[in-house]
Protein backbone atom coordinates (compact mmCIF):
# COMPACT_ATOMS: atom_id res chain seq x y z
CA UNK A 1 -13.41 -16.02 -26.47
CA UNK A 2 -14.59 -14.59 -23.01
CA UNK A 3 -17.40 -12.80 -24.94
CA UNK A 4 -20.61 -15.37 -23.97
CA UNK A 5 -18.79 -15.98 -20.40
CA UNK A 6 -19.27 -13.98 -17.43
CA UNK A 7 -16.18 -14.59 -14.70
CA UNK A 8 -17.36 -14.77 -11.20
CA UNK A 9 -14.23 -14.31 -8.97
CA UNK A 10 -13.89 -14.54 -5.26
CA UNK A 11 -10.66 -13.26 -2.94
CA UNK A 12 -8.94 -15.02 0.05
CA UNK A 13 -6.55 -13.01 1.60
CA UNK A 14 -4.58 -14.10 4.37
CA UNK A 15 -2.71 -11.80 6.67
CA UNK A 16 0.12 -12.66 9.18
CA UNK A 17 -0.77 -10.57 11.81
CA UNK A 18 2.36 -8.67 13.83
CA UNK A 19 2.02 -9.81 17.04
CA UNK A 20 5.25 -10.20 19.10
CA UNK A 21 4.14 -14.09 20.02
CA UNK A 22 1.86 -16.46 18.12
CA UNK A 23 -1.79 -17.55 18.27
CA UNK A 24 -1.83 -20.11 21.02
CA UNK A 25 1.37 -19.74 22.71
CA UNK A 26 4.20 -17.25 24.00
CA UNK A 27 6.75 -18.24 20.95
CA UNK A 28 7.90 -15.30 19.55
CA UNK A 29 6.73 -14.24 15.67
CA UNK A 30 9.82 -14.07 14.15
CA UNK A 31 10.67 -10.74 11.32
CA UNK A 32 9.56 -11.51 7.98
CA UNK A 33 13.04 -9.71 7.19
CA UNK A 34 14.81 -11.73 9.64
CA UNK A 35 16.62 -15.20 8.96
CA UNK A 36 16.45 -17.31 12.20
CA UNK A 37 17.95 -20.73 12.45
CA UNK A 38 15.08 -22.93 11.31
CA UNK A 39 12.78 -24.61 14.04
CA UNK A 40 14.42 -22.37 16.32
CA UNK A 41 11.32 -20.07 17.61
CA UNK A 42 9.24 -23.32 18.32
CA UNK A 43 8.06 -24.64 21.56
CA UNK A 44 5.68 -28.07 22.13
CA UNK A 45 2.63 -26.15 21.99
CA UNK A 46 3.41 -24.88 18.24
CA UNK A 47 5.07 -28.02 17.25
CA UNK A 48 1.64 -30.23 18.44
CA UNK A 49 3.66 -32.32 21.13
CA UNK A 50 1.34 -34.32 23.00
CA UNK A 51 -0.73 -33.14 26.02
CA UNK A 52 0.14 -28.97 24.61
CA UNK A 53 -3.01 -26.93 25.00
CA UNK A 54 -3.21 -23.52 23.30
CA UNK A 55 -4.22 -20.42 24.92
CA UNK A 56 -5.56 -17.52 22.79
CA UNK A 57 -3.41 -14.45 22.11
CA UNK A 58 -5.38 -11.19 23.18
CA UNK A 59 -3.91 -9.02 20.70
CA UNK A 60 -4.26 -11.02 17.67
CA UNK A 61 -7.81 -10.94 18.79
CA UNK A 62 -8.04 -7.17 18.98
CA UNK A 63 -5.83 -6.64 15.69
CA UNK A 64 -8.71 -9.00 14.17
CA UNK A 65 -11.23 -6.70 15.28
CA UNK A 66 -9.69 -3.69 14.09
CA UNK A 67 -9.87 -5.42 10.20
CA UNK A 68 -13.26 -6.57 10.59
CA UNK A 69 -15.12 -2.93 11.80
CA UNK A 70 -12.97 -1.33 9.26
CA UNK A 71 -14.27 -3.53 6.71
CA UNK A 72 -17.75 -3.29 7.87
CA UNK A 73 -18.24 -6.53 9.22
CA UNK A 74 -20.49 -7.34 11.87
CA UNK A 75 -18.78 -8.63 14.78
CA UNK A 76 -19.86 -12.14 16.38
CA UNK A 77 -19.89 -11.70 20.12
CA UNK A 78 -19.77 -15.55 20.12
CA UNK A 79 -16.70 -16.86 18.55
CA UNK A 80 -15.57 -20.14 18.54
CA UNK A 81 -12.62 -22.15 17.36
CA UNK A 82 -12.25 -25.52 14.94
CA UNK A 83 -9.77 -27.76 14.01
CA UNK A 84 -9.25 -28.17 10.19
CA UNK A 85 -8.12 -31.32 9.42
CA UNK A 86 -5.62 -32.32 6.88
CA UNK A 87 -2.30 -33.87 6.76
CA UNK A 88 0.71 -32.12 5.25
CA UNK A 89 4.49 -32.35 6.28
CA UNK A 90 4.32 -28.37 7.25
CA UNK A 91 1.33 -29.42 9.65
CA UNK A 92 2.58 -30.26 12.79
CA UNK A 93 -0.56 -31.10 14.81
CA UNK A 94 -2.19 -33.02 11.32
CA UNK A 95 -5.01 -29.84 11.99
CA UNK A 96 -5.06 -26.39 11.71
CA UNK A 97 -6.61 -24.52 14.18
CA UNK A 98 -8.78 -21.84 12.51
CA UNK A 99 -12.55 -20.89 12.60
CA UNK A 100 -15.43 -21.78 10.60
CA UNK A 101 -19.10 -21.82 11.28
CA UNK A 102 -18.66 -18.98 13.96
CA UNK A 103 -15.85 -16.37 12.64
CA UNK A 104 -15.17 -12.94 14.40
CA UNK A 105 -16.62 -10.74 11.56
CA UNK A 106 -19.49 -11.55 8.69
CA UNK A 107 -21.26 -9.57 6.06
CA UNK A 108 -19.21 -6.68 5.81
CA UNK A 109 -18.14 -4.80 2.76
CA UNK A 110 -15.35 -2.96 0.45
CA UNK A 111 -15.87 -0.05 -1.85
CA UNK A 112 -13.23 0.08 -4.65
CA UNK A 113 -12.05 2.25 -7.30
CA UNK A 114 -12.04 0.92 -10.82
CA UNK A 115 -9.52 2.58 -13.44
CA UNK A 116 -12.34 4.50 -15.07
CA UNK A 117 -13.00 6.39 -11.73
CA UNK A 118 -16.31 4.27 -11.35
CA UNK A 119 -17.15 2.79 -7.42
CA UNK A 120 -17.62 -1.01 -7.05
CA UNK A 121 -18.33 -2.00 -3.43
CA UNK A 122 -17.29 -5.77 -3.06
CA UNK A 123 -18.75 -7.97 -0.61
CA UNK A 124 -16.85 -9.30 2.72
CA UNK A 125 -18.27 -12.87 3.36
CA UNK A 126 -16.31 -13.50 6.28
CA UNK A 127 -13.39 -12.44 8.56
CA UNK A 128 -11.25 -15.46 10.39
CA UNK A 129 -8.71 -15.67 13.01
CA UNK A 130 -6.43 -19.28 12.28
CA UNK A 131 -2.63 -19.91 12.93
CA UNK A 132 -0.25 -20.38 10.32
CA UNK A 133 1.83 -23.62 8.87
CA UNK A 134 4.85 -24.29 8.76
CA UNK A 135 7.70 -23.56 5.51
CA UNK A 136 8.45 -26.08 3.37
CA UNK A 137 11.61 -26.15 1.00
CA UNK A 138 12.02 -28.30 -1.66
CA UNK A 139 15.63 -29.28 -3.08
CA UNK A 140 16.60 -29.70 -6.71
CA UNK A 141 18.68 -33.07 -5.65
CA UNK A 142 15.14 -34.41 -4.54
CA UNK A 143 13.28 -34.35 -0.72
CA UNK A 144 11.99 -31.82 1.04
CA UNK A 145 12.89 -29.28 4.17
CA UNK A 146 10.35 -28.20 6.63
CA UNK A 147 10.87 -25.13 9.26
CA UNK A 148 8.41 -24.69 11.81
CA UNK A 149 9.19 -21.33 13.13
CA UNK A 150 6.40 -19.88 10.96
CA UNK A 151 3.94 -22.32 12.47
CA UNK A 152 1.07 -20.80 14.58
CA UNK A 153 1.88 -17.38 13.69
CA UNK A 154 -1.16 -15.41 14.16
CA UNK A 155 -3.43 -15.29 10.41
CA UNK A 156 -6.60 -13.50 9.54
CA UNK A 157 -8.27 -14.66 6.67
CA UNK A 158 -10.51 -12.15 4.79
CA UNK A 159 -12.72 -13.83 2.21
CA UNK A 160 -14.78 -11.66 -0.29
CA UNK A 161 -17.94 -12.35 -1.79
CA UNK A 162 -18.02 -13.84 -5.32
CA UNK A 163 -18.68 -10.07 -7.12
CA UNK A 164 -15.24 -9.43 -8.69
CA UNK A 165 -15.38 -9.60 -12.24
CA UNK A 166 -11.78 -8.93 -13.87
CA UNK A 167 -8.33 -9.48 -12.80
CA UNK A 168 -8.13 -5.66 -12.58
CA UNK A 169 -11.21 -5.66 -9.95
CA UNK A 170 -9.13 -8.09 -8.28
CA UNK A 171 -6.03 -5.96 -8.17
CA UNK A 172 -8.16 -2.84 -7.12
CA UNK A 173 -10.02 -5.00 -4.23
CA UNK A 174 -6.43 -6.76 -2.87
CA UNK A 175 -4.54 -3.44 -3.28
CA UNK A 176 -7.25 -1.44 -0.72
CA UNK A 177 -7.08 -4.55 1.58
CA UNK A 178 -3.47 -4.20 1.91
CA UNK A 179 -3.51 -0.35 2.37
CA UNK A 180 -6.06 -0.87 4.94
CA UNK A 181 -4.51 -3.63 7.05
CA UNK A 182 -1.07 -1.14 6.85
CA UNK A 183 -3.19 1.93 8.07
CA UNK A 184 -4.18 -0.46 10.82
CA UNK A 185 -0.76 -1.61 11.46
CA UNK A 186 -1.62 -5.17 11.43
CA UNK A 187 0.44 -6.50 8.94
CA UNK A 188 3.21 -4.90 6.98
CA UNK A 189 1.95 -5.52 3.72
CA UNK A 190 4.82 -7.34 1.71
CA UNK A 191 3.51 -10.25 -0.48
CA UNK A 192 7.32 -10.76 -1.62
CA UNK A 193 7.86 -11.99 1.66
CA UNK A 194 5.04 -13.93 2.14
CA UNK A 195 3.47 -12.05 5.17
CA UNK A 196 0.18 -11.18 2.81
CA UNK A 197 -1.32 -13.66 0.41
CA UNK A 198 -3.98 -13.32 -2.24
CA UNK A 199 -5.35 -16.23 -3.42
CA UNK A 200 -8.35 -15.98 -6.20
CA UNK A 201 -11.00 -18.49 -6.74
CA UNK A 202 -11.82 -18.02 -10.31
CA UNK A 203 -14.85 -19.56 -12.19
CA UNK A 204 -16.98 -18.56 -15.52
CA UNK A 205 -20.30 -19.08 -16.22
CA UNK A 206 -22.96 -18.55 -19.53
CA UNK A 207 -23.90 -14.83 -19.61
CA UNK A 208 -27.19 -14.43 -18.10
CA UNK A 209 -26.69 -17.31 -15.91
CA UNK A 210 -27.11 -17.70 -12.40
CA UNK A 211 -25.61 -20.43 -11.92
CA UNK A 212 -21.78 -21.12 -10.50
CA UNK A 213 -19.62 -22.61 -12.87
CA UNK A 214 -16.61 -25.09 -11.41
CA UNK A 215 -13.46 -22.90 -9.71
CA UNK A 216 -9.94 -23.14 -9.44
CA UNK A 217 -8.39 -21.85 -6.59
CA UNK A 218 -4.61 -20.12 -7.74
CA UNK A 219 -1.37 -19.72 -5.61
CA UNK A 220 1.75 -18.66 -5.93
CA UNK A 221 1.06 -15.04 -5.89
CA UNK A 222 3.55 -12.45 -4.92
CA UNK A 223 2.42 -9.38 -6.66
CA UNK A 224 -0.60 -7.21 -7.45
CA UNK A 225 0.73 -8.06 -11.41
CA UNK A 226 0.68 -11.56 -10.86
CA UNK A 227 -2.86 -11.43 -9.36
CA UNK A 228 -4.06 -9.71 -12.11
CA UNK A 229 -2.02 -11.69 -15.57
CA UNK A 230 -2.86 -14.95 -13.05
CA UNK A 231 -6.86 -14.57 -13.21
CA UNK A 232 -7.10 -13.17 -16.73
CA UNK A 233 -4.75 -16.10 -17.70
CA UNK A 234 -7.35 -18.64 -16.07
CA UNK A 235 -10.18 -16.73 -17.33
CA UNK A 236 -8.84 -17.36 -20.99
CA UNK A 237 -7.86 -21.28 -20.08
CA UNK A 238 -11.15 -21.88 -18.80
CA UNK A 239 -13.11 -20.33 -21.65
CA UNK A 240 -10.84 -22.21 -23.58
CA UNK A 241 -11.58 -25.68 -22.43
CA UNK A 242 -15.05 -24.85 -22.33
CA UNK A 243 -15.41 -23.84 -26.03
CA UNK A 244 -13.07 -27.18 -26.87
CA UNK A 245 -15.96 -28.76 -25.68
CA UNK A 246 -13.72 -30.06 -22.57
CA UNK A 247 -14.46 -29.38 -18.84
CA UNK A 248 -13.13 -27.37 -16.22
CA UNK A 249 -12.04 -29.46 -12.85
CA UNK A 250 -11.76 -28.62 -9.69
CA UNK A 251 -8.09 -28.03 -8.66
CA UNK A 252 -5.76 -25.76 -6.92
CA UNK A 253 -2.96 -24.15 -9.76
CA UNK A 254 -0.38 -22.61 -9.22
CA UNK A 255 0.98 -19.29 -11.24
CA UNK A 256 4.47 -19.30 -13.00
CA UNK A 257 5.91 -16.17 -13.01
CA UNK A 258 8.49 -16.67 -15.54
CA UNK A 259 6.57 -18.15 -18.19
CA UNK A 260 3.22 -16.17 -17.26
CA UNK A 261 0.50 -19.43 -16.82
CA UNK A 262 -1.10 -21.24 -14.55
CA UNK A 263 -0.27 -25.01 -13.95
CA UNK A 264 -2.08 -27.60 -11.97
CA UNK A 265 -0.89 -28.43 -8.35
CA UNK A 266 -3.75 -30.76 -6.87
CA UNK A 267 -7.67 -31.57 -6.55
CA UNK A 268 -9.34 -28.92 -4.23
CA UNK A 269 -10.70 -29.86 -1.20
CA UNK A 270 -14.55 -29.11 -0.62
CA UNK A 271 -15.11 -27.91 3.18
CA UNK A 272 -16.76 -31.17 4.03
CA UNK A 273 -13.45 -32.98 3.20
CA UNK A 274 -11.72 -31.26 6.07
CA UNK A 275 -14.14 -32.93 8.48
CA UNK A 276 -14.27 -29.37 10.33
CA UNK A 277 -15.02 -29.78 14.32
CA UNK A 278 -15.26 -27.53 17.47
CA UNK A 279 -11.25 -27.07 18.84
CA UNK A 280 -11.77 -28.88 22.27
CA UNK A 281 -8.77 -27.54 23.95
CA UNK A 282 -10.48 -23.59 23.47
CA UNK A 283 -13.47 -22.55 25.09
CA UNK A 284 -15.79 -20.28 22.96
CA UNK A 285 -14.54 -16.77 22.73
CA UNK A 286 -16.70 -13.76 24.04
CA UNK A 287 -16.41 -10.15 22.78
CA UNK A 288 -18.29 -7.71 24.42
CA UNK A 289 -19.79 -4.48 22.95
CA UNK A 290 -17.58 -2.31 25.52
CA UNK A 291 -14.48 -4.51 23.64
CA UNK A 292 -15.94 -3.66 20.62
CA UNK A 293 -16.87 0.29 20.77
CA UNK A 294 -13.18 0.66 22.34
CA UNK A 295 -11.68 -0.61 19.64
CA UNK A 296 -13.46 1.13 16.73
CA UNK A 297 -13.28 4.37 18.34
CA UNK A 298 -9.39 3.54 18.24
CA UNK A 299 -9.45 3.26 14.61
CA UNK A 300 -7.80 6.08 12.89
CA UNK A 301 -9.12 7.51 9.50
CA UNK A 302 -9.04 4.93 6.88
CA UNK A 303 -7.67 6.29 3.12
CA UNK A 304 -11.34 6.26 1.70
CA UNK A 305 -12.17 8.62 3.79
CA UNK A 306 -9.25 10.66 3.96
CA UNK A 307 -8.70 10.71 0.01
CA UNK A 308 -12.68 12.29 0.32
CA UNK A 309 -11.48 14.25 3.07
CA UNK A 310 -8.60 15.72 0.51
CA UNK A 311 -10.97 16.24 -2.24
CA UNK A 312 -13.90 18.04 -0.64
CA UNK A 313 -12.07 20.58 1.94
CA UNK A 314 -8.66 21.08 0.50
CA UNK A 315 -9.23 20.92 -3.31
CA UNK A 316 -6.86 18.59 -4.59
CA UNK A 317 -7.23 16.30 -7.26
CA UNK A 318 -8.39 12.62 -6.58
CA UNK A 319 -4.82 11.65 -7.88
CA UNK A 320 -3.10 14.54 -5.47
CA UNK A 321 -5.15 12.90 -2.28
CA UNK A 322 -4.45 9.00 -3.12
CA UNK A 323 -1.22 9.45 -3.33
CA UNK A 324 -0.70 11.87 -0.51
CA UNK A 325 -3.76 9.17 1.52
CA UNK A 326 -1.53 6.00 0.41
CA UNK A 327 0.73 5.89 3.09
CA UNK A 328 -0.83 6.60 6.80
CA UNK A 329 2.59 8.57 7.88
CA UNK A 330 2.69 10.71 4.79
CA UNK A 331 -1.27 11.19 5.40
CA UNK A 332 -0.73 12.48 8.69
CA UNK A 333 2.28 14.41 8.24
CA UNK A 334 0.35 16.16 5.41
CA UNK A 335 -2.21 16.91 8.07
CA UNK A 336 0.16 18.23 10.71
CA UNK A 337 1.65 20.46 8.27
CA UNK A 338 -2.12 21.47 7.45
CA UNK A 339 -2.67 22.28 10.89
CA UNK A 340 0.74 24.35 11.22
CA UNK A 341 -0.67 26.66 8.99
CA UNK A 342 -0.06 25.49 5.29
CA UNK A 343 -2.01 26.17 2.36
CA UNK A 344 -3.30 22.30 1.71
CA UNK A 345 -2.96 22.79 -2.30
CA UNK A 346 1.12 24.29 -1.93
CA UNK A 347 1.89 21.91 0.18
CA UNK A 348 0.51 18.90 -1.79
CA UNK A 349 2.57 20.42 -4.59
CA UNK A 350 6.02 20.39 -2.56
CA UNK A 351 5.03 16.89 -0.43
CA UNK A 352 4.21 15.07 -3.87
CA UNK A 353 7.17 16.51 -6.65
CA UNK A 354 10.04 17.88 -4.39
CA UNK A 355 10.12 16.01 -0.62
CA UNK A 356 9.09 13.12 -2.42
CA UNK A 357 11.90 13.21 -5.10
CA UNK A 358 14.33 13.58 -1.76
CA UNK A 359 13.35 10.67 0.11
CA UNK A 360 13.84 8.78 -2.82
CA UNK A 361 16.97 9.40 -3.98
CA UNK A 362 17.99 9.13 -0.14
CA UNK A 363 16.26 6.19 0.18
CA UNK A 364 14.30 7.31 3.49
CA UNK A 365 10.55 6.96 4.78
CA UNK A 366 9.21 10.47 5.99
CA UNK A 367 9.04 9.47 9.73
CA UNK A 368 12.71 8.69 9.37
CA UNK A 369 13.85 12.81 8.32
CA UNK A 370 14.27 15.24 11.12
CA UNK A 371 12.08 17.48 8.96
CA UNK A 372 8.93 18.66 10.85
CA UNK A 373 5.93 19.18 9.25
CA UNK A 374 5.70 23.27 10.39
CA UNK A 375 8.81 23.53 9.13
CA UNK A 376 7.86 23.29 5.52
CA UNK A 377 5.51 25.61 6.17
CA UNK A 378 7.61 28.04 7.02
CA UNK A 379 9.73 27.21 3.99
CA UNK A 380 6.88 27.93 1.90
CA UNK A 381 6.06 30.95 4.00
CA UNK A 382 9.91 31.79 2.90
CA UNK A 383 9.02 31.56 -0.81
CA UNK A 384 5.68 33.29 -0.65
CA UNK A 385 7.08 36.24 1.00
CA UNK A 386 9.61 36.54 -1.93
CA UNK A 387 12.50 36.36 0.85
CA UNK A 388 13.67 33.11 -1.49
CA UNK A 389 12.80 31.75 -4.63
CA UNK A 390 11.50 28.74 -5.71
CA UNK A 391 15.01 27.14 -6.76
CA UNK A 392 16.38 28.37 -3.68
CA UNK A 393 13.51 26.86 -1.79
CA UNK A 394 14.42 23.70 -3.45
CA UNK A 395 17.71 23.57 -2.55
CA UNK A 396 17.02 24.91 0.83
CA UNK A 397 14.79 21.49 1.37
CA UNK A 398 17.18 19.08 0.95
CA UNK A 399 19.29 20.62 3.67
CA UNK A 400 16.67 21.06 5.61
CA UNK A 401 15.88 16.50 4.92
CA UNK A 402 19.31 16.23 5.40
CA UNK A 403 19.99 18.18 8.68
CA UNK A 404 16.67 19.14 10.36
CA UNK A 405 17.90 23.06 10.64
CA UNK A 406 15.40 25.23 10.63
CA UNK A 407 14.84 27.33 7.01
CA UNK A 408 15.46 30.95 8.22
CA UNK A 409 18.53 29.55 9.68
CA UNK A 410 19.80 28.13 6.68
CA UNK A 411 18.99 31.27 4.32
CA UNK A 412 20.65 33.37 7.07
CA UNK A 413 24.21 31.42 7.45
CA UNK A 414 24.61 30.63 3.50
CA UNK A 415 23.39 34.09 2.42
CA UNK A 416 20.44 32.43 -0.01
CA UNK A 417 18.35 35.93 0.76
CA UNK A 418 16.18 36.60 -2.68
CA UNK A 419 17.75 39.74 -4.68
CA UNK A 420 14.62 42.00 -5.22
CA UNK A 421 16.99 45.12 -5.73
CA UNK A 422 15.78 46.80 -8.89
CA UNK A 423 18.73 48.81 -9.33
CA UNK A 424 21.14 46.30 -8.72
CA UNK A 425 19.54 44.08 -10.87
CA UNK A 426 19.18 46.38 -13.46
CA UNK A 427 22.88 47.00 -13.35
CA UNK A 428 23.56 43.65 -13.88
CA UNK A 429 21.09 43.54 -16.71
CA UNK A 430 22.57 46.30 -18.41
CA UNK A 431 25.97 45.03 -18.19
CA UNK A 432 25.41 41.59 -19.37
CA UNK A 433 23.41 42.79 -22.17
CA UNK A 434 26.53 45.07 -23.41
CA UNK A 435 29.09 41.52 -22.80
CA UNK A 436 26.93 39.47 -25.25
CA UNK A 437 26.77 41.62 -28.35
CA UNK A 438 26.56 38.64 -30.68
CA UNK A 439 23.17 37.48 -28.74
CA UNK A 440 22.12 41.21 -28.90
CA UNK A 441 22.34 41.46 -32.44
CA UNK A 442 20.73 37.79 -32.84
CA UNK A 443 17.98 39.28 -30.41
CA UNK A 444 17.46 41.94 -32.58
CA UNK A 445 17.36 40.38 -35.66
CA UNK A 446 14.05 38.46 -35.01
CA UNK A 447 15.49 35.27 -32.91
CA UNK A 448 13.30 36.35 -29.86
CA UNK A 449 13.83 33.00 -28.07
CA UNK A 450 17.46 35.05 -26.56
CA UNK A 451 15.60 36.68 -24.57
CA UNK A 452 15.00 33.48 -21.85
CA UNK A 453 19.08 33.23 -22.49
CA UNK A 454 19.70 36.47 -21.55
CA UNK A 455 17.20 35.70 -18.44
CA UNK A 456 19.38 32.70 -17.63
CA UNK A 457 22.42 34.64 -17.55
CA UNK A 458 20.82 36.73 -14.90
CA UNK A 459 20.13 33.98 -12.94
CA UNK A 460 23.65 32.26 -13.68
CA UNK A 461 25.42 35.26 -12.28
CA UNK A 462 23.32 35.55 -9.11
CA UNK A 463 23.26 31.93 -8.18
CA UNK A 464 19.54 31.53 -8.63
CA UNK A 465 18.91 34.06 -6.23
CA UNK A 466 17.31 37.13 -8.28
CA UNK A 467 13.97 37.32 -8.10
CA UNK A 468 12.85 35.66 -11.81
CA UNK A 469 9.66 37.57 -11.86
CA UNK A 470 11.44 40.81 -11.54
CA UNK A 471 14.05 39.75 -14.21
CA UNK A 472 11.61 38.62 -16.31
CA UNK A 473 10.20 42.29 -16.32
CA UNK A 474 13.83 43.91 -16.44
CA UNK A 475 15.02 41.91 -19.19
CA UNK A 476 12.39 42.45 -21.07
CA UNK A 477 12.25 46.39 -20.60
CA UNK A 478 16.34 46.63 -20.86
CA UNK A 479 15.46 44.72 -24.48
CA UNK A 480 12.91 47.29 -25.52
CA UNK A 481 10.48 44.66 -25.61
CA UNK A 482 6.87 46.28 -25.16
């Protein structure tokens, strides 16, 4: 059905940005995790009393900045404010104040990863700072709620170019966005809560056209998922219509999550309909290049970069660096532990499948362990050394997330020490070869799987503690084996 169409697809994300106070005045930005008493963090300036002029918050500004030279934008010196007008109950003033004709960052670009391993680099139209509305709730019994406290919270909208061409182009392209606005620690990421929101405008067209074909903007996103089922849905409806000879209108839909498909909200607004005009309470903003080179020489390493970084010097896999490049703590406590010393390919291995597993199951973010980063290193300095084993080493780390002691310490006070002793280990060999006759005889008899059992046994009686290279070897020679 999609066959003769191609989709042309185009991303608006919008960002709260974590300021402590909003946009144009000292309110404070309440948690996303934090229930307030509604229209509680609200003052006349963010509830559009009359006479209220905004002032610009700095930092929003700077966090702004940070987004658009990491997305490659070229920054406006000359910025200047509008009002967007349209009436809705969650819009105090009856405008938004946002930016239009003269945003902070243009022209700037994304390069993504598709599933195949291929690079797409996506186009970044436009970067815009704008405040947030208000929350409406609607009630079952009928009426609405409003709660302003959200209102003027400080937004950046990032709006790509029209080159995304499948729901899972979308995903890829939303997904870096938000790992890049986290490594900037600008917004915490968390579409369930409503502080990040990706909303697709979604169109198809004849193949080999050049033309646009008419779009539908869709909402109600709260997952990477939903962006992706939501567009290919659309994709499908509109290829639909168009084969049933119908026509595709202009609208704003909305996604259902339980029954998976879209579902028409209202007519979308053109740009001319919201009668844009220069905010006459703000004077133009300025940004000077000194602003400007101080801020991206703040920027830290973005994952792109890193993830190469990972690749090219240390050797690991492009898997083993986006996972370990994901997360900017992880990232740099990777590093740190680098820099202490550690082999970058063992301790990938022991960040990704064992101190991993630990946080997990403890439910705990690696900044919030006392475990430092040399400190695995000297754990695996442990295990290399043949002082511990592997196992040990295991069980070693979780006291080590748990308590913060150092490893030598712990192998010292619980008596954890590998047993390398040949003769002792023989000994113990010998005698639990002559207290299993049955397995002996089963041994000898062609069953040569026993001989891991009798291994086991080994390390049963020592508590994991033998060296299993060694009783590898001794087993084997004990059982004749040549």
């Amino acid at each position: 059905m999609l066959d003769q169409y191609e989709p042309v697809i185009g991303l608006e994300i919008h960002a709260e940005l974590l300021t402590e106070s909003k946009m144009f005045c000292g309110c404070r930005v309440v948690a996303a995790d934090v229930e307030p008493e509604p229209n509680t963090a609200v003052c006349p300036v963010c509830l559009g009393m009359p006479g209220m002029l905004p002032v610009i918050n700095r930092r929003a500004v700077e966090f702004a900045l940070r987004v658009a030279l990491a997305l490659n934008c070229t920054v406006q010196p000359r910025n200047v404010f509008a009002r967007k007008n349209y009436f809705y109950p969650d819009l105090p003033k009856g405008y938004q104040i946002s930016q239009y004709e003269l945003p902070i960052g243009r022209y700037g670009w994304l390069d993504i990863t598709l599933p195949g391993g291929e690079t797409k680099r996506i186009g970044v139209r436009r970067v815009h700072m704008e405040e947030d509305t208000g929350k409406l709730t609607h009630l079952e019994a009928g009426g609405s709620l409003v709660d302003y406290n959200r209102s003027g919270v400080p937004l950046l909208e990032i709006v790509s170019e029209p080159d995304i061409r499948s729901g899972e182009e979308a995903r890829a392209y939303a997904a870096r966005i938000r790992q890049i606005l986290r490594y900037l620690e600008v917004n915490s990421g968390d579409m369930e809560k409503g502080v990040l929101r990706v909303e697709p405008n979604i169109s198809i067209r004849p193949r080999g056209s050049a033309s646009y074909g008419t779009r539908i903007e869709l909402k109600n996103l709260n997952s990477f998922r939903a962006l992706a089922e939501g567009t290919e849905f659309e994709l499908r409806r509109q290829a639909a219509l168009l084969d049933g000879g119908g026509r595709v209108v202009q609208e704003t839909r909305g996604w259902h999550d339980a029954r998976r498909e879209t579902f028409s909200q209202r007519l979308k607004e053109e740009a001319e309909d919201y009668r844009y005009f220069v905010e006459p309470d703000l004077p133009p903003l300025h940004i000077d290049e000194a602003w400007i080179e101080a801020v991206r020489a703040a920027l830290p390493e973005l994952p792109q970069a890193r993830e190469a970084r990972y690749v090219e010097t240390f050797g690991l896999t492009p898997y083993e660096a986006g996972v370990l490049a994901d997360d900017r703590r992880v990232a740099e406590w990777y590093d740190a532990a680098v820099a202490a010393g550690g082999q970058p390919k063992a301790l990938a291995n022991w960040i990704l499948n064992d101190l991993f597993r630990l946080l997990n199951e403890r439910g705990r973010r690696i900044e919030e362990i006392p475990l430092a980063p040399g400190a695995l290193v000297e754990l695996l300095r442990l295990v290399d050394e043949g002082a511990i084993n592997v196992t040990t080493g295991r069980d070693v780390l979780a006291e080590m997330v748990d308590g913060g002691r150092e490893p030598r310490e712990i192998v010292a006070a619980r008596g954890l020490g590998q047993i390398s002793d040949e003769a002792a280990l023989t000994a113990l060999i010998d005698q639990i070869i002559a207290d299993n006759p049955g397995p002996l005889a089963s041994y000898r008899g062609g069953k040569e799987s026993l001989l891991g059992w009798f291994v086991g046994q080994v390390m049963r009686a020592t508590r994991g503690q033998a060296n299993p290279a060694l009783v590898n070897e001794l087993v084997r020679r004990q059982l004749g084996v040549k």
